[in-house]
Every structure is written in C-alpha cells, then in structure tokens.
N, C-alpha and C. Protein backbone atom coordinates (compact mmCIF):
# COMPACT_ATOMS: atom_id res chain seq x y z
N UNK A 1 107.63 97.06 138.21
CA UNK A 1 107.38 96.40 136.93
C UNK A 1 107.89 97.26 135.79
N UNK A 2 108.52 96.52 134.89
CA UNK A 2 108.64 97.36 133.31
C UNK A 2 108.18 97.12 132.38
N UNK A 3 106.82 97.54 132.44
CA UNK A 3 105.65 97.65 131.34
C UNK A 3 105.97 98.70 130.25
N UNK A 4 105.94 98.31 128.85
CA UNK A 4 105.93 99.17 127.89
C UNK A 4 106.89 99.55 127.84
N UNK A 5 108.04 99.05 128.31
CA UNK A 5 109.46 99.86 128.41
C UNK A 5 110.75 98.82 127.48
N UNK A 6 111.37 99.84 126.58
CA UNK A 6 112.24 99.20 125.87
C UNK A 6 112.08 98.40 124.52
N UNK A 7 111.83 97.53 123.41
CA UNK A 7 111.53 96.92 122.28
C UNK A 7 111.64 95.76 122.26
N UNK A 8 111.04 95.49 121.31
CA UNK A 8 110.63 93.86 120.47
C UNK A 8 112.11 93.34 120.19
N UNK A 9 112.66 92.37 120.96
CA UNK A 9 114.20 92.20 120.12
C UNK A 9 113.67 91.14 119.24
N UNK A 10 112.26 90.78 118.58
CA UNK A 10 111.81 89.84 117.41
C UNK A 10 112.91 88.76 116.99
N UNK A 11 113.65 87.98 118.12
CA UNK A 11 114.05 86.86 118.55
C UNK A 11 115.76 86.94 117.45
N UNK A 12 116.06 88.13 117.08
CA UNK A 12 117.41 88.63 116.67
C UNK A 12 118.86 89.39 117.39
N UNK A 13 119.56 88.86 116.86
CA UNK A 13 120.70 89.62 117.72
C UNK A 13 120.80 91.21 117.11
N UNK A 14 121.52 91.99 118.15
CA UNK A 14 121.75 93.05 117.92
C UNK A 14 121.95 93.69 116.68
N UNK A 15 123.01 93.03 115.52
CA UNK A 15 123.37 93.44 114.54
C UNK A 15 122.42 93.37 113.43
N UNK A 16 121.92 92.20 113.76
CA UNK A 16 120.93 91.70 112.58
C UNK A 16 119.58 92.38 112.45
N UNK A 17 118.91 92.85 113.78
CA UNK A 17 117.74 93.43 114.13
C UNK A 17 117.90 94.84 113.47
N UNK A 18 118.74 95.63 113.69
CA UNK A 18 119.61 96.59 113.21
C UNK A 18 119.73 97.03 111.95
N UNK A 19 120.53 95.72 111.31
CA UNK A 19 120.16 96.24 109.35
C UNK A 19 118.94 95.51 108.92
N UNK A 20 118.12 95.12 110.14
CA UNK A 20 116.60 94.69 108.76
C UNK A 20 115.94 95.56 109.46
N UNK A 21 116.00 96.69 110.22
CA UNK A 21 115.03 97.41 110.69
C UNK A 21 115.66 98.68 109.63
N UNK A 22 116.52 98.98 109.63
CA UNK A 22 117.11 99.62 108.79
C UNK A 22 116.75 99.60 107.04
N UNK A 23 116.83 98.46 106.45
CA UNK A 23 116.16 97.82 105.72
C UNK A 23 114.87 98.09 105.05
N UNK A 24 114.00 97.91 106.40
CA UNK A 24 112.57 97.70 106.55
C UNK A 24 112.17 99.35 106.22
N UNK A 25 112.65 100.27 107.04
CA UNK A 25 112.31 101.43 106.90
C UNK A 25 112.75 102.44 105.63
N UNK A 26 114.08 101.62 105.05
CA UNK A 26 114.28 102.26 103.67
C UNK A 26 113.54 101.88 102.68
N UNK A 27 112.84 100.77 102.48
CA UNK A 27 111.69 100.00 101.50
C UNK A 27 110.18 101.61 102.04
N UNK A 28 110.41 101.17 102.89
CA UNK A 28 108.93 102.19 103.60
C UNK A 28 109.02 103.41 103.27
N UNK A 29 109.88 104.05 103.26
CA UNK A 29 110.43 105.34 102.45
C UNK A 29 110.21 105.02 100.85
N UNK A 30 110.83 104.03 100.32
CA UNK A 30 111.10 103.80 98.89
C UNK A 30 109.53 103.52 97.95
N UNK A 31 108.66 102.33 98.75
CA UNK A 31 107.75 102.40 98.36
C UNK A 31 106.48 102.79 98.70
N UNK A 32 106.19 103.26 100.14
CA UNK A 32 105.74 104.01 100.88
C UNK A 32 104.62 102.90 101.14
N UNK A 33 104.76 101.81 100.96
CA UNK A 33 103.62 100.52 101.65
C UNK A 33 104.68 99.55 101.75
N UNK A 34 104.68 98.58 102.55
CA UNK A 34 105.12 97.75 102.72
C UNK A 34 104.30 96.61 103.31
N UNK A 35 104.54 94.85 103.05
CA UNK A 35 103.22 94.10 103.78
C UNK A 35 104.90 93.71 104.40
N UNK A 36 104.36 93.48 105.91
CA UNK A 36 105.05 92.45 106.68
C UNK A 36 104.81 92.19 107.82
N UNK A 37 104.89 91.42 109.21
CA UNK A 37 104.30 91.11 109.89
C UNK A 37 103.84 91.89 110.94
N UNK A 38 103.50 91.55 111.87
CA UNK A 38 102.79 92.62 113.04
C UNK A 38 103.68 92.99 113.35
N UNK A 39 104.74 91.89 114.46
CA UNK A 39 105.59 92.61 115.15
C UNK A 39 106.87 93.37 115.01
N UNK A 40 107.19 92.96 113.63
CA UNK A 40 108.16 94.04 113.15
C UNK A 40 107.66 95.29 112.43
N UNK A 41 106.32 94.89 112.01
CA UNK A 41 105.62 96.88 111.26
C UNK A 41 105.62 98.00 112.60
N UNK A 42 105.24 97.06 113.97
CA UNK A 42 105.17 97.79 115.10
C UNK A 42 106.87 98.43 115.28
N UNK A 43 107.67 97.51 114.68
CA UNK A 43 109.06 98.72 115.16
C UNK A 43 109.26 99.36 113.91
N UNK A 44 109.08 98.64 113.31
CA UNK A 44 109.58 99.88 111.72
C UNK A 44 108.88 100.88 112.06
N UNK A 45 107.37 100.98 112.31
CA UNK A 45 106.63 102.33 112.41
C UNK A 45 107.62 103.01 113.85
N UNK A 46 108.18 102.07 114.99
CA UNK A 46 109.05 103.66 115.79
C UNK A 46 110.03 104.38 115.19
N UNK A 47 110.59 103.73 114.16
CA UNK A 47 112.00 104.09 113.93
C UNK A 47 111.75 105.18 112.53
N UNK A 48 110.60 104.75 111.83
CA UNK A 48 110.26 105.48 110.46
C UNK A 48 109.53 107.28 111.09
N UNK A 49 108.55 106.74 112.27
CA UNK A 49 108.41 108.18 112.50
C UNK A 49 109.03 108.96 113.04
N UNK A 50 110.29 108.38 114.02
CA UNK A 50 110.99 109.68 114.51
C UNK A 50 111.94 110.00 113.63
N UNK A 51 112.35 109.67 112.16
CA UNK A 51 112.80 110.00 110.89
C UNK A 51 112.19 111.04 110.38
N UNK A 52 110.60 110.87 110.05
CA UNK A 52 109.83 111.72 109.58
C UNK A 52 109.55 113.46 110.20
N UNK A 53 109.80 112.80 111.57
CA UNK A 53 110.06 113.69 112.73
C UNK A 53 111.21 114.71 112.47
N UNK A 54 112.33 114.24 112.61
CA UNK A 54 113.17 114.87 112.27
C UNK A 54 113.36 115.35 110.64
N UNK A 55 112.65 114.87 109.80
CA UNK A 55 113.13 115.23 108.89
C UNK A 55 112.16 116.69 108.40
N UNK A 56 111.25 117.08 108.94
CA UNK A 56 110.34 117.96 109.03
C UNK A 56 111.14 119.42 109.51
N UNK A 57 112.19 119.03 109.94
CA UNK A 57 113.56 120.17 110.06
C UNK A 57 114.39 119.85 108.74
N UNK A 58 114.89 120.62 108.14
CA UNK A 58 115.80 120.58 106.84
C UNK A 58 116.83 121.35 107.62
N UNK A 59 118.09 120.42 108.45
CA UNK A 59 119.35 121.01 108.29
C UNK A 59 120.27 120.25 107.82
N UNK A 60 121.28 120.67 108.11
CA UNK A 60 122.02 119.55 108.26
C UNK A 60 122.39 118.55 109.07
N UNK A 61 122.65 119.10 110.18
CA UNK A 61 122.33 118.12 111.35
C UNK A 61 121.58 117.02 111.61
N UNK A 62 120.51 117.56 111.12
CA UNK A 62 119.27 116.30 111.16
C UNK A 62 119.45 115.22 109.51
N UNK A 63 120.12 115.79 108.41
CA UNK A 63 120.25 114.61 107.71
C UNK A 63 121.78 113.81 108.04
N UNK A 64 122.35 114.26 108.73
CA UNK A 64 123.44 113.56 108.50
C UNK A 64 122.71 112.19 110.37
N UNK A 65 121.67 112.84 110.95
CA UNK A 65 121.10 111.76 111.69
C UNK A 65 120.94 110.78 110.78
N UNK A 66 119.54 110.95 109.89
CA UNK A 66 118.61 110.42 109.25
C UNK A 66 119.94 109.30 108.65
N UNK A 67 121.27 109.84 108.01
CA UNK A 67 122.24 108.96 107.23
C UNK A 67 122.30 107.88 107.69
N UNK A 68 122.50 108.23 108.79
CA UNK A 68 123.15 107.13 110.04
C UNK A 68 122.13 106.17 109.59
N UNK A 69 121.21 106.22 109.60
CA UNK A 69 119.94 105.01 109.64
C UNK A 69 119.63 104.62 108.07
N UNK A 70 119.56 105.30 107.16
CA UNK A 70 119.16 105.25 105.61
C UNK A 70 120.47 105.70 105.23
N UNK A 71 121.02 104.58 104.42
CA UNK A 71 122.37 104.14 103.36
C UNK A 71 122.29 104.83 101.83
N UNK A 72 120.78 105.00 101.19
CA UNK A 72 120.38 105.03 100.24
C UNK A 72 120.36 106.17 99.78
N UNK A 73 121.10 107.48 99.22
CA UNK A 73 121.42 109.06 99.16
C UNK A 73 119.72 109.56 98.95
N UNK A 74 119.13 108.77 97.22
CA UNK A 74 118.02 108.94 97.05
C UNK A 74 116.80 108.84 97.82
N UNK A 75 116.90 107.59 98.84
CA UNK A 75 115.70 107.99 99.79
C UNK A 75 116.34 108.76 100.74
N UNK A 76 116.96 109.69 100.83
CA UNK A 76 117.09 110.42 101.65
C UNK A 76 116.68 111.50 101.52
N UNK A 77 117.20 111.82 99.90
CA UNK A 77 116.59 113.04 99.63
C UNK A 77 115.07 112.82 99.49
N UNK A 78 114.08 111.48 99.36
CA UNK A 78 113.34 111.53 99.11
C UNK A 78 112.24 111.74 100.47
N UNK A 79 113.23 111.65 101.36
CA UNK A 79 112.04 111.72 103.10
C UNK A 79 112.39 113.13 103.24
N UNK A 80 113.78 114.07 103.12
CA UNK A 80 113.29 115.22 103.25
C UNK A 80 112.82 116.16 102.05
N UNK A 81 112.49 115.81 101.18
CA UNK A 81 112.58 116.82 100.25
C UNK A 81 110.93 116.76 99.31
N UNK A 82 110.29 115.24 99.91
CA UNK A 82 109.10 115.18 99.04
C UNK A 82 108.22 114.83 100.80
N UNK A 83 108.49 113.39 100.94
CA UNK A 83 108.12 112.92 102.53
C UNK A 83 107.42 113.51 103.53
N UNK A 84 108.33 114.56 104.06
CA UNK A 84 108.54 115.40 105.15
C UNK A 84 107.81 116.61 104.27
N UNK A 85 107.83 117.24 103.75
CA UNK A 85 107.07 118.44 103.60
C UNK A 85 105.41 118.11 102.96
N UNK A 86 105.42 116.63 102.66
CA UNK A 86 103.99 116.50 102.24
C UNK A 86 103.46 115.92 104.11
N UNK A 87 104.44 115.44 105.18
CA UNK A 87 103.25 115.47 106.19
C UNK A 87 103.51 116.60 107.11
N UNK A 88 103.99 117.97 106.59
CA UNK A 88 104.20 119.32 107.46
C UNK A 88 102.70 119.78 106.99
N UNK A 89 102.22 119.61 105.76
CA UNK A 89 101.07 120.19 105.51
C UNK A 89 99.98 120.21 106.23
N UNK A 90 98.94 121.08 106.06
CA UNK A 90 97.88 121.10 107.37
C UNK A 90 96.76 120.12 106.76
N UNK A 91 96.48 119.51 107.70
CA UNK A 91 95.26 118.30 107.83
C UNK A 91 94.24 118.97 107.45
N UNK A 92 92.83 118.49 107.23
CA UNK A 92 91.41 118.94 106.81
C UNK A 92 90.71 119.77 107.91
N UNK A 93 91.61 119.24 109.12
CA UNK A 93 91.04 120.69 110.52
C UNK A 93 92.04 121.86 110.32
N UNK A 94 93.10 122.07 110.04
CA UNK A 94 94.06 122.98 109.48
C UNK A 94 95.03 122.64 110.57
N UNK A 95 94.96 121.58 111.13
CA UNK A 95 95.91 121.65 111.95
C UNK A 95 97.05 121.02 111.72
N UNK A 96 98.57 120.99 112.26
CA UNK A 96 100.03 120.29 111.44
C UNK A 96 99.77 119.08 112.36
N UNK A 97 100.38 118.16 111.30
CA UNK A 97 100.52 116.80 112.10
C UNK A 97 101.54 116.41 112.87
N UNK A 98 101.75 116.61 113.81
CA UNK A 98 102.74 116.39 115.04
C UNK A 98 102.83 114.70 115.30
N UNK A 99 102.53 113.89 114.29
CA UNK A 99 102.67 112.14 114.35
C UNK A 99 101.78 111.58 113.75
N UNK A 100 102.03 110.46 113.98
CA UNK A 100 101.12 109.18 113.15
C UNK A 100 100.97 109.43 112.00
N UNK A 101 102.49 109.23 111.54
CA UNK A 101 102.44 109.66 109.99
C UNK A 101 102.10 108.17 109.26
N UNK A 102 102.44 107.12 109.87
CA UNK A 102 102.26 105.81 109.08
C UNK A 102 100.76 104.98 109.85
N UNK A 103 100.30 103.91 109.24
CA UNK A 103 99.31 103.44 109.32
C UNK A 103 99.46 101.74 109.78
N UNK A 104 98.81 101.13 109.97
CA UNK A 104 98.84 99.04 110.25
C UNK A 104 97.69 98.95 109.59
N UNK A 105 97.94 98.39 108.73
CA UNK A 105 96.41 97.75 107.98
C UNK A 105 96.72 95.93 108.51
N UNK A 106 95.26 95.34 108.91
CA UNK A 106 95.78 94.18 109.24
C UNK A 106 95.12 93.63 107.84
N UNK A 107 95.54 92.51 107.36
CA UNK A 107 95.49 91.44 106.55
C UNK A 107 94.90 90.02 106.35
N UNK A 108 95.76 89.43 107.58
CA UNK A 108 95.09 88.03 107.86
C UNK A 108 96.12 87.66 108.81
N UNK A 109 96.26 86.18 108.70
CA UNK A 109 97.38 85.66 108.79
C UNK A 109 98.38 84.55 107.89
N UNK A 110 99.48 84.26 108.17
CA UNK A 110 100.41 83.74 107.00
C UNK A 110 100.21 82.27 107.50
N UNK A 111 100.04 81.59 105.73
CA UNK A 111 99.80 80.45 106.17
C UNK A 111 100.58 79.32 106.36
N UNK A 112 101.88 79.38 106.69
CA UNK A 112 102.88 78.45 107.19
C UNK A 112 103.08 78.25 108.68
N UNK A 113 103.06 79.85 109.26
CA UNK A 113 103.01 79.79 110.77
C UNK A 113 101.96 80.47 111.48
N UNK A 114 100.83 80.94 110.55
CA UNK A 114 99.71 81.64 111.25
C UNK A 114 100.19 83.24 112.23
N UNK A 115 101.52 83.75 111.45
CA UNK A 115 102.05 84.91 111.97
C UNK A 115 100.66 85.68 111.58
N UNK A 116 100.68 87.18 112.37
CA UNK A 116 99.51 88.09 111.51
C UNK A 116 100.37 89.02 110.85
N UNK A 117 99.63 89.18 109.52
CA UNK A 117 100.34 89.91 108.18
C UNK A 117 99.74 91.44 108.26
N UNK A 118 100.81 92.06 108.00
CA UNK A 118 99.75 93.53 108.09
C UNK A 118 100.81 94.29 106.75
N UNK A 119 99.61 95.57 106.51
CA UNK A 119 100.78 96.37 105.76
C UNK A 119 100.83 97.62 106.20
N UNK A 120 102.23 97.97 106.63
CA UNK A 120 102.84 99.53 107.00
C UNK A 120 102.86 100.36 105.28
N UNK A 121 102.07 101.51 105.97
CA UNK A 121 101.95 102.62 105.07
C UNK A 121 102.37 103.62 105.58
N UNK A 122 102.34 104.84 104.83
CA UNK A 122 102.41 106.14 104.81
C UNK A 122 100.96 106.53 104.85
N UNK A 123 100.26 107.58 106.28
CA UNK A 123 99.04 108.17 105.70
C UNK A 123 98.70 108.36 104.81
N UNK A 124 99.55 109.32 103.93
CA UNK A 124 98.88 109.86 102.71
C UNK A 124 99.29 109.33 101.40
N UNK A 125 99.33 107.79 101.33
CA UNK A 125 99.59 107.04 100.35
C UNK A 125 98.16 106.95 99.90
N UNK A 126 98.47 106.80 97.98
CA UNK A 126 97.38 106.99 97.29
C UNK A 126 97.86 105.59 96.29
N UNK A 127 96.88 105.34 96.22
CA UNK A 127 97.08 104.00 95.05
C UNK A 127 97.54 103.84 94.00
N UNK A 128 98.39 103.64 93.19
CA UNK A 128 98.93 104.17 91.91
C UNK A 128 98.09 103.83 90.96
N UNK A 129 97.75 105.30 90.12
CA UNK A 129 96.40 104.56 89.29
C UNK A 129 96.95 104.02 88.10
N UNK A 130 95.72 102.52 88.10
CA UNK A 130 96.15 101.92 86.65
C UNK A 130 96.51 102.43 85.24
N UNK A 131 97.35 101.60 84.66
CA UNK A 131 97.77 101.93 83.40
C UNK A 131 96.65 101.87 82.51
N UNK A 132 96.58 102.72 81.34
CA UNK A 132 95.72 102.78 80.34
C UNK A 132 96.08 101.24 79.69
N UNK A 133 94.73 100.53 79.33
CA UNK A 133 95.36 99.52 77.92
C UNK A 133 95.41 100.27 76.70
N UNK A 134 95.51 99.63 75.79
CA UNK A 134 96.43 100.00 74.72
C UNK A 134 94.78 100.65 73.62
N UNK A 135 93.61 99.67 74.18
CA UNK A 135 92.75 100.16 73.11
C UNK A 135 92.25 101.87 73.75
N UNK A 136 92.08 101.60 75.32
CA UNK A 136 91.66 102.88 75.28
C UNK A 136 92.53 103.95 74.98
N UNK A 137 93.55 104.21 74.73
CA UNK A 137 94.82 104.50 74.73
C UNK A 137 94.62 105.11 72.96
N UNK A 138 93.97 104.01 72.32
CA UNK A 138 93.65 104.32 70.60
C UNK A 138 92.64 105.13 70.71
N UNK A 139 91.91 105.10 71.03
CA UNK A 139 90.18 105.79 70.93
C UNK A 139 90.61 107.20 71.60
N UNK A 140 91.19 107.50 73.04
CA UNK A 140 91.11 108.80 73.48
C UNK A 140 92.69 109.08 72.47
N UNK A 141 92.80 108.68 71.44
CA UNK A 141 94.10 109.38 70.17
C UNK A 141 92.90 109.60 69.16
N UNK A 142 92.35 109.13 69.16
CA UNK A 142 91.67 109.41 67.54
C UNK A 142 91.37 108.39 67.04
N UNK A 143 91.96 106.77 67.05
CA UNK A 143 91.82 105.93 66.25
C UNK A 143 93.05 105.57 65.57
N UNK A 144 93.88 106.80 65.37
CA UNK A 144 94.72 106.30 64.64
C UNK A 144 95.99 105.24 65.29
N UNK A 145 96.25 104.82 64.09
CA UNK A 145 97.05 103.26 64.45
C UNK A 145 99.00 103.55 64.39
C-alpha cells in the first residue's frame, strides 16, 4: 500500500499546481496569514516550511534554492533576513524550533461548495494593532487642532 506517500495534485495539472503553490506561499511570506482552503493550506504549509527550513542557513546556495520557488526579490529578502531569524530564536523552554513554523486555524466552511476554509499563518504572527482615531490622536497631543 502507499499510504501518506506523495501529494494532493488538488485536481490541477502540473504547471498550474506549481505557480499557485508558488503563489500561495509568496502571499504567506508577504502577509504572513493567509485564509484559504484546507487542502491547499495543507500543501502550502509543506512547501513554506522547508523554505523556512532552509532559510535558517544564510548562504548563498540556499537563496538562490529559495529563488527557484519565490519570484519576488523583496520576499526573499524578507524570509531570510526578518522570517528565518525570528523562528531561529529560542521558544519559552529555550529550546530552537526545528518546525512547525506555520499554523491551520479552521474557520468554517464556504458557502457555495461547503469546501472547509481555514487560515495558514506564521506561529509568531501578531495582530496588527489598530489605528488610533483621529480624536484620540487630539487628546494624547494636547488638544490642539
């Protein structure tokens, strides 16, 4: 039997599976959440962590891998240069994280085909905190207008 062996071809041909997984994982880099369905967050998360993986080495070698897969110069520099050294850091046991750098939050499901919706993260994604409005914005100034 070949259990667990080989990937989701998520009912695409070769080429196409290819640049939206590609795609998928440069958004995931770019905005570090992404919502999209189960069975493609399940491959974006293989392909995003052995990126992260490698990118936890700074040579060259390993970015001109990472190229191959991410088109985008800026997220490139942005998985090794911010990415990758924020998940080399040691965890709250002090220990380095050797994986599971991204997360599946489930959602629901979508209501045209009842797919299940989830959103791929980054562990250590933090919520972007809200913008000041404009009055509190006056008061912690002084008042003045």
């Amino acid at each position: 039997m070949n259990h667990m062996n080989g990937f989701n071809p998520l009912s695409r041909k070769a080429a196409h599976r290819r640049a939206m997984l590609r795609n998928m994982v440069t958004s995931l880099f770019r905005y570090e959440r992404i919502t999209t369905t189960k069975a493609k967050a399940q491959e974006v998360r293989r392909a995003a962590e052995k990126l992260i993986t490698r990118a936890k080495v700074n040579n060259y070698h390993n970015q001109r891998i990472a190229a191959k897969f991410i088109a985008d110069d800026k997220i490139l520099y942005k998985l090794f240069n911010d990415i990758a050294p924020r998940m080399s850091k040691p965890t709250e046991d002090g220990k380095e994280r050797k994986g599971g750098y991204t997360r599946i939050l489930k959602l629901g499901f979508r209501q045209g085909d009842a797919a299940d919706i989830v959103i791929l993260e980054l562990v250590d994604y933090q919520l972007p905190e809200e913008k000041e409005s404009k009055s509190e914005k006056k008061a912690a100034a002084g008042g003045k207008e």
